[in-house]
PDB file of N, CA and C in Angstrom:
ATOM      1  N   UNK A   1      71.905  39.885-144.596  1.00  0.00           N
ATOM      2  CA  UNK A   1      70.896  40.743-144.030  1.00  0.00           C
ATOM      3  C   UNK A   1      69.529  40.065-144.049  1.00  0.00           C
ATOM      4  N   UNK A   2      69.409  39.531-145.010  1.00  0.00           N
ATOM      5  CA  UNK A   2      67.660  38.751-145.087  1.00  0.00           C
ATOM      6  C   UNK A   2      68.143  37.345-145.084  1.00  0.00           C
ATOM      7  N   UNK A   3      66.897  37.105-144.589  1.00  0.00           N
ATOM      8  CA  UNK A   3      67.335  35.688-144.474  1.00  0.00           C
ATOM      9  C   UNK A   3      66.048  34.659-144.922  1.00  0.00           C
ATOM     10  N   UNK A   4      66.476  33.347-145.636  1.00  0.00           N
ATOM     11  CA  UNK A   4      65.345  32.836-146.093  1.00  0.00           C
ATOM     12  C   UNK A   4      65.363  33.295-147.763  1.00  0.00           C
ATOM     13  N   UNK A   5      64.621  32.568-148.578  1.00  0.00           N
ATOM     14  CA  UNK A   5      63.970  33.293-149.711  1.00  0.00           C
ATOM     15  C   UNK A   5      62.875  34.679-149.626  1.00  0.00           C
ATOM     16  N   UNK A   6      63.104  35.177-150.712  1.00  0.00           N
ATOM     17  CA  UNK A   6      62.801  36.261-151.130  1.00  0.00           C
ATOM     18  C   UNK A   6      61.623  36.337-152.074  1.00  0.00           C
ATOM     19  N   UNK A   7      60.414  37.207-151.887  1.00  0.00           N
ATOM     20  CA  UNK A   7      59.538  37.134-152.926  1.00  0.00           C
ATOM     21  C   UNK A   7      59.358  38.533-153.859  1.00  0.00           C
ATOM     22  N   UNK A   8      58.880  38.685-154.976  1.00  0.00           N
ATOM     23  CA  UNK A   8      58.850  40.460-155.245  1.00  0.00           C
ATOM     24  C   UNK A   8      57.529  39.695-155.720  1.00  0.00           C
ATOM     25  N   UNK A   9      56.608  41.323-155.724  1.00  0.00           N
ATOM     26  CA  UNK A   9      55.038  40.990-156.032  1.00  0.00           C
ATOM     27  C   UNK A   9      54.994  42.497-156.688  1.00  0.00           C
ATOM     28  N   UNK A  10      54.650  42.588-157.646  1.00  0.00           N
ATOM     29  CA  UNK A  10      54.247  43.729-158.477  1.00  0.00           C
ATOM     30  C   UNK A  10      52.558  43.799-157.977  1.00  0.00           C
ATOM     31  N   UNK A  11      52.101  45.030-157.738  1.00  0.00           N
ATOM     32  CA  UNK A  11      50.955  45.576-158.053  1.00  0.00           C
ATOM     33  C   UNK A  11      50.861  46.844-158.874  1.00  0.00           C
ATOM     34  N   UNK A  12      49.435  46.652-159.670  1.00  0.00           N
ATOM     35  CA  UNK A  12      49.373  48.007-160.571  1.00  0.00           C
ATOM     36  C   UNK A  12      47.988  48.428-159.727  1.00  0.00           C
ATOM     37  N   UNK A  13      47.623  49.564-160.039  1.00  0.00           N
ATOM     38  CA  UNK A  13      46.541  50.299-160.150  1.00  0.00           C
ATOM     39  C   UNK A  13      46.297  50.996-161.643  1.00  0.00           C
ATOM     40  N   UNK A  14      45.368  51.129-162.519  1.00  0.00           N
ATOM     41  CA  UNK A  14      45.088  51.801-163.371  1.00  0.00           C
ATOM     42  C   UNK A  14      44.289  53.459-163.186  1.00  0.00           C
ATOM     43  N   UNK A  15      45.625  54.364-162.718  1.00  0.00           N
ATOM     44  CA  UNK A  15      44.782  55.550-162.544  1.00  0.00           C
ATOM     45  C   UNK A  15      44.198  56.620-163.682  1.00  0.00           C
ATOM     46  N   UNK A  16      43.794  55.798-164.508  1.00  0.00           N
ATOM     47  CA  UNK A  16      42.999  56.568-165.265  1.00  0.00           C
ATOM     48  C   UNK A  16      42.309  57.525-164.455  1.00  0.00           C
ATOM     49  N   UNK A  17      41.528  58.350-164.985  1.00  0.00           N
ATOM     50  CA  UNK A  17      40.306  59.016-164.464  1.00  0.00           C
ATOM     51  C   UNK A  17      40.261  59.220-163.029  1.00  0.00           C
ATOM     52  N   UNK A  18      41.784  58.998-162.623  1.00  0.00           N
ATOM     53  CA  UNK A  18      42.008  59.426-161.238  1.00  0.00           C
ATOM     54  C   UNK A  18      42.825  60.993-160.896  1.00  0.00           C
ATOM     55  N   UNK A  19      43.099  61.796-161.140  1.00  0.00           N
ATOM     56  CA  UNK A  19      43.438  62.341-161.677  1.00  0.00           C
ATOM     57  C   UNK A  19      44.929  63.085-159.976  1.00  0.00           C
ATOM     58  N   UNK A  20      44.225  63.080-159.141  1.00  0.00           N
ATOM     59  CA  UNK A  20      44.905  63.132-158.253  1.00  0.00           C
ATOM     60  C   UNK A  20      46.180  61.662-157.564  1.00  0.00           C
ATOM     61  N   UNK A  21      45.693  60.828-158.272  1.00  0.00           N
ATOM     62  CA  UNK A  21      46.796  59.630-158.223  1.00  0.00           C
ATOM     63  C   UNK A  21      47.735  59.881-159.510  1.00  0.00           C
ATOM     64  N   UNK A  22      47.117  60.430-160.155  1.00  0.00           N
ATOM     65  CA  UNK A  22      47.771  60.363-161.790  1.00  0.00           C
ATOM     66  C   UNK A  22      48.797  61.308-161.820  1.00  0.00           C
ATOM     67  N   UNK A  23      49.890  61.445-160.569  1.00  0.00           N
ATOM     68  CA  UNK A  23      50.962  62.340-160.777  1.00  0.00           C
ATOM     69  C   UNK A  23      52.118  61.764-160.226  1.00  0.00           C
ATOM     70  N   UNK A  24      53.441  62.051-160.466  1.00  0.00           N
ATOM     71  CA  UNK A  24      54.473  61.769-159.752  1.00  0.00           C
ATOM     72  C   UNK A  24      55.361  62.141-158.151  1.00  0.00           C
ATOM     73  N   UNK A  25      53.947  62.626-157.430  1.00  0.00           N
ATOM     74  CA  UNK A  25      54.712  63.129-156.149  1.00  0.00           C
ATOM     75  C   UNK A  25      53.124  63.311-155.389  1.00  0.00           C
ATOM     76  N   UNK A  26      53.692  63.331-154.081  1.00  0.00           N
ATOM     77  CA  UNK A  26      52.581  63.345-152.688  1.00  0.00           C
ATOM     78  C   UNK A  26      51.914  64.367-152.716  1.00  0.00           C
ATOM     79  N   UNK A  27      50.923  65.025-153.084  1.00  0.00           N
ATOM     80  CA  UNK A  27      50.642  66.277-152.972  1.00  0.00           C
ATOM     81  C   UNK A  27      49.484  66.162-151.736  1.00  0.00           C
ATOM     82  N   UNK A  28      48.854  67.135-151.517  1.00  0.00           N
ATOM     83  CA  UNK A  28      47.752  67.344-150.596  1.00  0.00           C
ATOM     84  C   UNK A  28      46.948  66.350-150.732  1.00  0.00           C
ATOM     85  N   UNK A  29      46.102  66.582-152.041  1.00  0.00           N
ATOM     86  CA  UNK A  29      44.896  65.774-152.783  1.00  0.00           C
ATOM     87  C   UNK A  29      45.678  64.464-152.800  1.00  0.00           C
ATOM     88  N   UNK A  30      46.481  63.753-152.546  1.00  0.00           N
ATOM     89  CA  UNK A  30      46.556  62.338-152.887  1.00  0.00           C
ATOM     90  C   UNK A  30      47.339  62.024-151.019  1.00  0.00           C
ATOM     91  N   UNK A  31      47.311  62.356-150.456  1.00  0.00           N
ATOM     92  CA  UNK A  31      48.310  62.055-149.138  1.00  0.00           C
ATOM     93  C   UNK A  31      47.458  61.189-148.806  1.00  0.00           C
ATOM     94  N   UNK A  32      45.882  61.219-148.864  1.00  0.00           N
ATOM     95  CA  UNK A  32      45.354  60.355-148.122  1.00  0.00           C
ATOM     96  C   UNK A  32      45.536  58.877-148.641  1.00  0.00           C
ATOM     97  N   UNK A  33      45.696  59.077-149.837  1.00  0.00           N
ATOM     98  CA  UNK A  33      45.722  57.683-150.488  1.00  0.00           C
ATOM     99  C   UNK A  33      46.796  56.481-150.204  1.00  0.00           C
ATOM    100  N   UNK A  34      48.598  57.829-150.205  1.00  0.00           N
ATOM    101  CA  UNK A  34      49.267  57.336-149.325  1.00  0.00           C
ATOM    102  C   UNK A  34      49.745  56.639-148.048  1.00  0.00           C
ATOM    103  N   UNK A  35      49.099  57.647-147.560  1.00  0.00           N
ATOM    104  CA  UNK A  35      48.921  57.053-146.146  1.00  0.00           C
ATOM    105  C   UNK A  35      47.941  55.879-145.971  1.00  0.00           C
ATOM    106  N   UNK A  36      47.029  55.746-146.619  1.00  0.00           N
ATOM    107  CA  UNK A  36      45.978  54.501-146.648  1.00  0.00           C
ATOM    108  C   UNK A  36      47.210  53.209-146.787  1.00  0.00           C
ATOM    109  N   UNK A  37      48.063  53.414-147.909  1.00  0.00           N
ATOM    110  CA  UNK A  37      49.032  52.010-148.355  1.00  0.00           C
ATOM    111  C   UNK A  37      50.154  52.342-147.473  1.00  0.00           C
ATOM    112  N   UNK A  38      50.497  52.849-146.850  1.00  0.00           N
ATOM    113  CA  UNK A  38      51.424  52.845-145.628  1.00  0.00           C
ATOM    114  C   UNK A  38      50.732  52.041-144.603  1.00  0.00           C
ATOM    115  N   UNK A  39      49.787  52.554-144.245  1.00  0.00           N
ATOM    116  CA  UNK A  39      48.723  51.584-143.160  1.00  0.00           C
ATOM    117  C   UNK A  39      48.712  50.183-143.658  1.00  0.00           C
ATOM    118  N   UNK A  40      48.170  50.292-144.934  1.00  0.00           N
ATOM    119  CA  UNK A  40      47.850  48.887-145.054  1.00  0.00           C
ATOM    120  C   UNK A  40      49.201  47.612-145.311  1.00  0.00           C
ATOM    121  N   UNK A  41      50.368  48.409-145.681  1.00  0.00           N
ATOM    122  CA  UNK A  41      51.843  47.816-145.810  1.00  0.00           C
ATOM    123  C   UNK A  41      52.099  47.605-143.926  1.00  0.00           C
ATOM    124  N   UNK A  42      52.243  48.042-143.387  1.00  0.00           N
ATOM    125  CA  UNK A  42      52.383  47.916-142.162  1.00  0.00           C
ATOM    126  C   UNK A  42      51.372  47.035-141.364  1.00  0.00           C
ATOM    127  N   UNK A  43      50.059  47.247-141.189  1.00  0.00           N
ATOM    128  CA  UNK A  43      49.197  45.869-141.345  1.00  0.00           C
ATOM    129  C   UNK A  43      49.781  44.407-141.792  1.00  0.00           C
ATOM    130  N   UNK A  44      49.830  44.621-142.848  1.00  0.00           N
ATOM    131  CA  UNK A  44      50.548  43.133-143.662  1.00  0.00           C
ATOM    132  C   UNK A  44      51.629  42.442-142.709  1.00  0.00           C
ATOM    133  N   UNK A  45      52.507  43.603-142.824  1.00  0.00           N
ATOM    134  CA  UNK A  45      53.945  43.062-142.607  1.00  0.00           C
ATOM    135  C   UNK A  45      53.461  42.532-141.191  1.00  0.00           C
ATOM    136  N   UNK A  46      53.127  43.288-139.899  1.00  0.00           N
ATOM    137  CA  UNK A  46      53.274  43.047-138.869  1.00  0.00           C
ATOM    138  C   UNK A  46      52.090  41.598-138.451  1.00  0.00           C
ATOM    139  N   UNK A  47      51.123  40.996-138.877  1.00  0.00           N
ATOM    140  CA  UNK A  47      50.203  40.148-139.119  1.00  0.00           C
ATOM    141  C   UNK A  47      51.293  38.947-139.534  1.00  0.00           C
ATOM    142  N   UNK A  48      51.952  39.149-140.312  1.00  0.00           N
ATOM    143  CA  UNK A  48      52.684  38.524-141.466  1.00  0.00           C
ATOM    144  C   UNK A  48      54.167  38.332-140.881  1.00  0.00           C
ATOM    145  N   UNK A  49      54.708  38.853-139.524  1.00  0.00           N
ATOM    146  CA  UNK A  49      55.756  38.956-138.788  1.00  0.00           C
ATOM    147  C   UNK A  49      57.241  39.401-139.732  1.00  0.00           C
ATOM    148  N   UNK A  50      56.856  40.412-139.885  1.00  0.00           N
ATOM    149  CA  UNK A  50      58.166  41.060-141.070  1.00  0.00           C
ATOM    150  C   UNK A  50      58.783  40.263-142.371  1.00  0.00           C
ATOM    151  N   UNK A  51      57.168  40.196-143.173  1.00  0.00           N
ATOM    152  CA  UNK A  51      57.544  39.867-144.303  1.00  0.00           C
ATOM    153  C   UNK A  51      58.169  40.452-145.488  1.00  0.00           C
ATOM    154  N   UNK A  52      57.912  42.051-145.120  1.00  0.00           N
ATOM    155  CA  UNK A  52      57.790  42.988-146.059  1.00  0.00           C
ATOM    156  C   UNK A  52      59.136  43.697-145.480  1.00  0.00           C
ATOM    157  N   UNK A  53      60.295  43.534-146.862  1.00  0.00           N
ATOM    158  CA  UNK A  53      61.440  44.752-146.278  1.00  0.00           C
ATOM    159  C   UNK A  53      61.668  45.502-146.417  1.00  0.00           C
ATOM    160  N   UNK A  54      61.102  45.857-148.060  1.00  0.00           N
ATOM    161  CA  UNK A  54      60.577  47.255-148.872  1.00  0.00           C
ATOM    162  C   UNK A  54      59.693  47.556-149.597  1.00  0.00           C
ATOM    163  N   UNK A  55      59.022  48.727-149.959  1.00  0.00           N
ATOM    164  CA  UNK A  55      58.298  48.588-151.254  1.00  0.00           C
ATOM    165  C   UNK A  55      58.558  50.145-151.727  1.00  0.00           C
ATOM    166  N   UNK A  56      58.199  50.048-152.769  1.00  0.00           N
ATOM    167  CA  UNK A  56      58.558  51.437-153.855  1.00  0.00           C
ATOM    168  C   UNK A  56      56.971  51.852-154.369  1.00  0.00           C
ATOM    169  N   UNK A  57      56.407  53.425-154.720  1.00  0.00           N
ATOM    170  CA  UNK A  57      55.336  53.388-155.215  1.00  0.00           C
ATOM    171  C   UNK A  57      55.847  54.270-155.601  1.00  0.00           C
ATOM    172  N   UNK A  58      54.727  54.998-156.767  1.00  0.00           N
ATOM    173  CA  UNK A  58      54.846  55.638-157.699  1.00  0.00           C
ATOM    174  C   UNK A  58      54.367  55.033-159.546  1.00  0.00           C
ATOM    175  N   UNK A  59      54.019  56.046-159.860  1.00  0.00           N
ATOM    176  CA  UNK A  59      53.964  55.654-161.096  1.00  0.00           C
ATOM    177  C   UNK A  59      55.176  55.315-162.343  1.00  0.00           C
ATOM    178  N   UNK A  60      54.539  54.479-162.591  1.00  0.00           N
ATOM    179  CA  UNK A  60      55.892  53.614-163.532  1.00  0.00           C
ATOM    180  C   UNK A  60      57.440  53.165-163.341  1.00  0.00           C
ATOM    181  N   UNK A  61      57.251  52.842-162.089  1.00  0.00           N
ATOM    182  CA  UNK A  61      58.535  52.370-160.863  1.00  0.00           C
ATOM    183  C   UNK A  61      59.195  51.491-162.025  1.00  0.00           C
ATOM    184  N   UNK A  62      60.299  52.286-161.861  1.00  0.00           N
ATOM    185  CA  UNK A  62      61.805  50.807-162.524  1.00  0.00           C
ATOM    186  C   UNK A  62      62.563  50.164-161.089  1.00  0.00           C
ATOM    187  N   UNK A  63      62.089  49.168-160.696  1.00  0.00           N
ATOM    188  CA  UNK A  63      62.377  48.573-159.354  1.00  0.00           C
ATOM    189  C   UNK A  63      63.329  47.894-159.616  1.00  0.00           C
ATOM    190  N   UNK A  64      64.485  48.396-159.482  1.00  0.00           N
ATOM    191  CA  UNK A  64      65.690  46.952-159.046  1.00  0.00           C
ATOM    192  C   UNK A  64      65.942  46.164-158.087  1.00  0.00           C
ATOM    193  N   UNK A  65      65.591  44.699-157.944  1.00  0.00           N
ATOM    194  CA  UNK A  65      65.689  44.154-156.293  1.00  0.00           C
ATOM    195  C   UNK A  65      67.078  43.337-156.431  1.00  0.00           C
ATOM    196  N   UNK A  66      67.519  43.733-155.410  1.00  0.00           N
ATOM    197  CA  UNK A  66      69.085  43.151-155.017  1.00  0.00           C
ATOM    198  C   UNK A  66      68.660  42.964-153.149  1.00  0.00           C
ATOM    199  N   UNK A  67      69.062  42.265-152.717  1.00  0.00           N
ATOM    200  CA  UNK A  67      69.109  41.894-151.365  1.00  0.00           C
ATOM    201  C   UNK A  67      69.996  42.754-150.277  1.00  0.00           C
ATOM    202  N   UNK A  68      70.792  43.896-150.916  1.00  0.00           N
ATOM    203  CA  UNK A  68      70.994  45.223-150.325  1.00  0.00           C
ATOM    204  C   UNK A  68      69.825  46.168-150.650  1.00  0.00           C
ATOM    205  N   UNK A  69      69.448  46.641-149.299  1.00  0.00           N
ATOM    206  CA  UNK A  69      68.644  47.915-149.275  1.00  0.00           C
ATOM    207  C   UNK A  69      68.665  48.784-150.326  1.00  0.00           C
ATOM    208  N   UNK A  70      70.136  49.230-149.803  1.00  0.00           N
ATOM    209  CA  UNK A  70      70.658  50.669-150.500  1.00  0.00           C
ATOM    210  C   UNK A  70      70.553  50.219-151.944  1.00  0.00           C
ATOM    211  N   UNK A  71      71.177  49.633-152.262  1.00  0.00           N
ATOM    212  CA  UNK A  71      71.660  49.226-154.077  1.00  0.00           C
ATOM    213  C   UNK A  71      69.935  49.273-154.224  1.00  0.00           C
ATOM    214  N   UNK A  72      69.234  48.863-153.602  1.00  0.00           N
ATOM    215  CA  UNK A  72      68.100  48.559-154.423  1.00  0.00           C
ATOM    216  C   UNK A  72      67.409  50.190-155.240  1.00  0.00           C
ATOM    217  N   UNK A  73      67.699  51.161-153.564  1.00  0.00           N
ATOM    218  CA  UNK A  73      67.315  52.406-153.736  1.00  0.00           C
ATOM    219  C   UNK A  73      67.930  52.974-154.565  1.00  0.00           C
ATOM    220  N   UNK A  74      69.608  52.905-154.578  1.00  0.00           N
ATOM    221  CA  UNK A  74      70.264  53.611-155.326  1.00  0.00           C
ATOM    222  C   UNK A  74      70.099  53.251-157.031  1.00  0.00           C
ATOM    223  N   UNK A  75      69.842  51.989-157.187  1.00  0.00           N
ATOM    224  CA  UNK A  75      69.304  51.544-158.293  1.00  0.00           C
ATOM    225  C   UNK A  75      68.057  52.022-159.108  1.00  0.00           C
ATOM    226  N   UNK A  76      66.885  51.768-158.405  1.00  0.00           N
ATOM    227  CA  UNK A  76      65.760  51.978-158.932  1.00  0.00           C
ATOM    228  C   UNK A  76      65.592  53.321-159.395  1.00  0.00           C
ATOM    229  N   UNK A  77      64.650  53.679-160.037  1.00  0.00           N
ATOM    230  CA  UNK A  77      64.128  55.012-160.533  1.00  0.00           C
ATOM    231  C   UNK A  77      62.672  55.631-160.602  1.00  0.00           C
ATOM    232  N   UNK A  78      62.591  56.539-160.801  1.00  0.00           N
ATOM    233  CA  UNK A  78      60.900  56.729-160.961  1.00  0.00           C
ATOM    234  C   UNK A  78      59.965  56.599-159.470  1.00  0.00           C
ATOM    235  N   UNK A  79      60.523  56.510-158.610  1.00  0.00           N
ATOM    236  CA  UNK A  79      60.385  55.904-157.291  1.00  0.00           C
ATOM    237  C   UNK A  79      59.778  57.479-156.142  1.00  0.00           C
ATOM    238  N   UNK A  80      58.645  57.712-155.791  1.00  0.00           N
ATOM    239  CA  UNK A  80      58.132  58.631-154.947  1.00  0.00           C
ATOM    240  C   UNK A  80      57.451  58.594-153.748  1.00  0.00           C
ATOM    241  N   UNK A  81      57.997  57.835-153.641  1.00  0.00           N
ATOM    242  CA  UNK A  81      57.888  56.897-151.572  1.00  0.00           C
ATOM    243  C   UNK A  81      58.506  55.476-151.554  1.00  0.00           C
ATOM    244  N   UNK A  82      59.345  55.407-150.769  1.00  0.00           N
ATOM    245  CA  UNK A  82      59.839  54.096-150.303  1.00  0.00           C
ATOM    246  C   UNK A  82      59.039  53.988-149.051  1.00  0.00           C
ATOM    247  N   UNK A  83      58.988  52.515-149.055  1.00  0.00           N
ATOM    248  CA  UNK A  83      58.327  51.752-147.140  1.00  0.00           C
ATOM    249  C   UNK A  83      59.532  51.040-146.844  1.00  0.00           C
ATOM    250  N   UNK A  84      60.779  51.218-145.936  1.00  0.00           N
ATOM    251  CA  UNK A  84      61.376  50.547-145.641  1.00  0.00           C
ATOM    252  C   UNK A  84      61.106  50.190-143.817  1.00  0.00           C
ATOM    253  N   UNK A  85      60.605  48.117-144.268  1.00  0.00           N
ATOM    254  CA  UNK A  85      60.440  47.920-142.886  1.00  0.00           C
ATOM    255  C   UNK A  85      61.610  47.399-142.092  1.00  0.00           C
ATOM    256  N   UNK A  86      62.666  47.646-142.492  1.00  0.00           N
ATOM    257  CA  UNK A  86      64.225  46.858-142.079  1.00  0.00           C
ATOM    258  C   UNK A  86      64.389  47.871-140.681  1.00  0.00           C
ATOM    259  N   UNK A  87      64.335  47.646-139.515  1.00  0.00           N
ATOM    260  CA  UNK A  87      64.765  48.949-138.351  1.00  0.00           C
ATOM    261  C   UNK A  87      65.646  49.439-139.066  1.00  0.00           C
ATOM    262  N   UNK A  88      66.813  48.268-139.027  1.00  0.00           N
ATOM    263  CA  UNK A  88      68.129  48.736-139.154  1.00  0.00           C
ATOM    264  C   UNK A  88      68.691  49.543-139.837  1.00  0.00           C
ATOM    265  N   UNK A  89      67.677  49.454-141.020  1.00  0.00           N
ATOM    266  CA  UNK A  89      68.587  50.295-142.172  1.00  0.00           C
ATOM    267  C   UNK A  89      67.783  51.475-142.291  1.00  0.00           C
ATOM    268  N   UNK A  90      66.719  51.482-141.653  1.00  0.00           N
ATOM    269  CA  UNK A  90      66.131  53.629-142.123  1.00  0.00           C
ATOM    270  C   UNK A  90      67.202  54.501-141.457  1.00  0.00           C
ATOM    271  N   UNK A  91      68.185  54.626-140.417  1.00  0.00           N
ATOM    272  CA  UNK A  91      68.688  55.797-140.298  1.00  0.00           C
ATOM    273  C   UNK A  91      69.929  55.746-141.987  1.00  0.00           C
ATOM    274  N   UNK A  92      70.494  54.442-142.223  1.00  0.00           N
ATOM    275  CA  UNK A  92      71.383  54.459-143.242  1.00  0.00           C
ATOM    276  C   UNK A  92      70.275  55.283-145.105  1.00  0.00           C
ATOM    277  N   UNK A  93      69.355  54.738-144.874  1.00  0.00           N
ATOM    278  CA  UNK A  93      68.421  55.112-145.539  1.00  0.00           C
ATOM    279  C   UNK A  93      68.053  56.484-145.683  1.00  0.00           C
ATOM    280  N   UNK A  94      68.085  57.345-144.556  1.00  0.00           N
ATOM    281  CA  UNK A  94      67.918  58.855-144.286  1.00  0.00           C
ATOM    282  C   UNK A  94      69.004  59.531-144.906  1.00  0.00           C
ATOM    283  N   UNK A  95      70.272  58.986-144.480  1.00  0.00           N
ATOM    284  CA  UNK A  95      71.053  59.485-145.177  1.00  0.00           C
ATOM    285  C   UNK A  95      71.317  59.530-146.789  1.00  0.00           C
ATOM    286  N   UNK A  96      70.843  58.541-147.055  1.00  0.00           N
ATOM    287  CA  UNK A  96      70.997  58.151-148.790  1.00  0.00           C
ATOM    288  C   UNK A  96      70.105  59.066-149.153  1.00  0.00           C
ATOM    289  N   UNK A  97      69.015  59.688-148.907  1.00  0.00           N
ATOM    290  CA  UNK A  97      68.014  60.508-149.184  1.00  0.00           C
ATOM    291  C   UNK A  97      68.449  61.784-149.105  1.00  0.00           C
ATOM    292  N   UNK A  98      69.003  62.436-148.110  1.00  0.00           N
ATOM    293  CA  UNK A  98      69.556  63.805-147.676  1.00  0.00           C
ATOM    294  C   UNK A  98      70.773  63.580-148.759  1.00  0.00           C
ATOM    295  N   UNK A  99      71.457  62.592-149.003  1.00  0.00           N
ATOM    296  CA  UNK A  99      72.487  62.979-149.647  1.00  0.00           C
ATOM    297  C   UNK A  99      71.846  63.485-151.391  1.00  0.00           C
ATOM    298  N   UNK A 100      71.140  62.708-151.734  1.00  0.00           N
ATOM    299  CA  UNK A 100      70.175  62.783-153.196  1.00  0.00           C
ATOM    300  C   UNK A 100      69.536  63.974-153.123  1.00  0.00           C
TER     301      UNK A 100
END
């Protein structure tokens, strides 16, 4: 499915004193923030000609990367938005979600 080497890049944010980042799910008060790193993940990738095949956010993400999509999703934990830029695999992806 991928082809080439593979990179993983951890980023943190320290949301202290943030208090609307400082939760485990999308609420009103934080959508914008979301959507800001959706924009800016999509920016990247497409500049960058589909560098990016997933990313996971949330606070205190246990990210498992395996070079299957799914395993990665079905793996990981703690996880409250995926970016999957693979076409191919968001309808297989929809389903893994509806099924959870």
């Amino acid at each position: 499915m991928w082809k080439g080497e593979h990179h993983l890049y951890n980023f943190w944010l320290d949301t202290a004193g943030y208090e609307k980042l400082d939760c485990d799910s999308i609420t009103i008060q934080n959508s914008s923030f979301y959507e800001m790193v959706y924009e800016a993940v999509a920016e990247i990738d497409n500049k960058m000609y589909g560098c990016i095949k997933i990313v996971s956010i949330s606070l205190e993400t246990d990210f498992y990367f395996e070079k299957d999509i799914m395993s990665v999703i079905e793996k990981s934990r703690n996880v409250v938005s995926w970016i999957i830029r693979e076409k191919e695999m968001k309808n297989d992806v929809k389903k893994l979600m509806q099924i959870k």
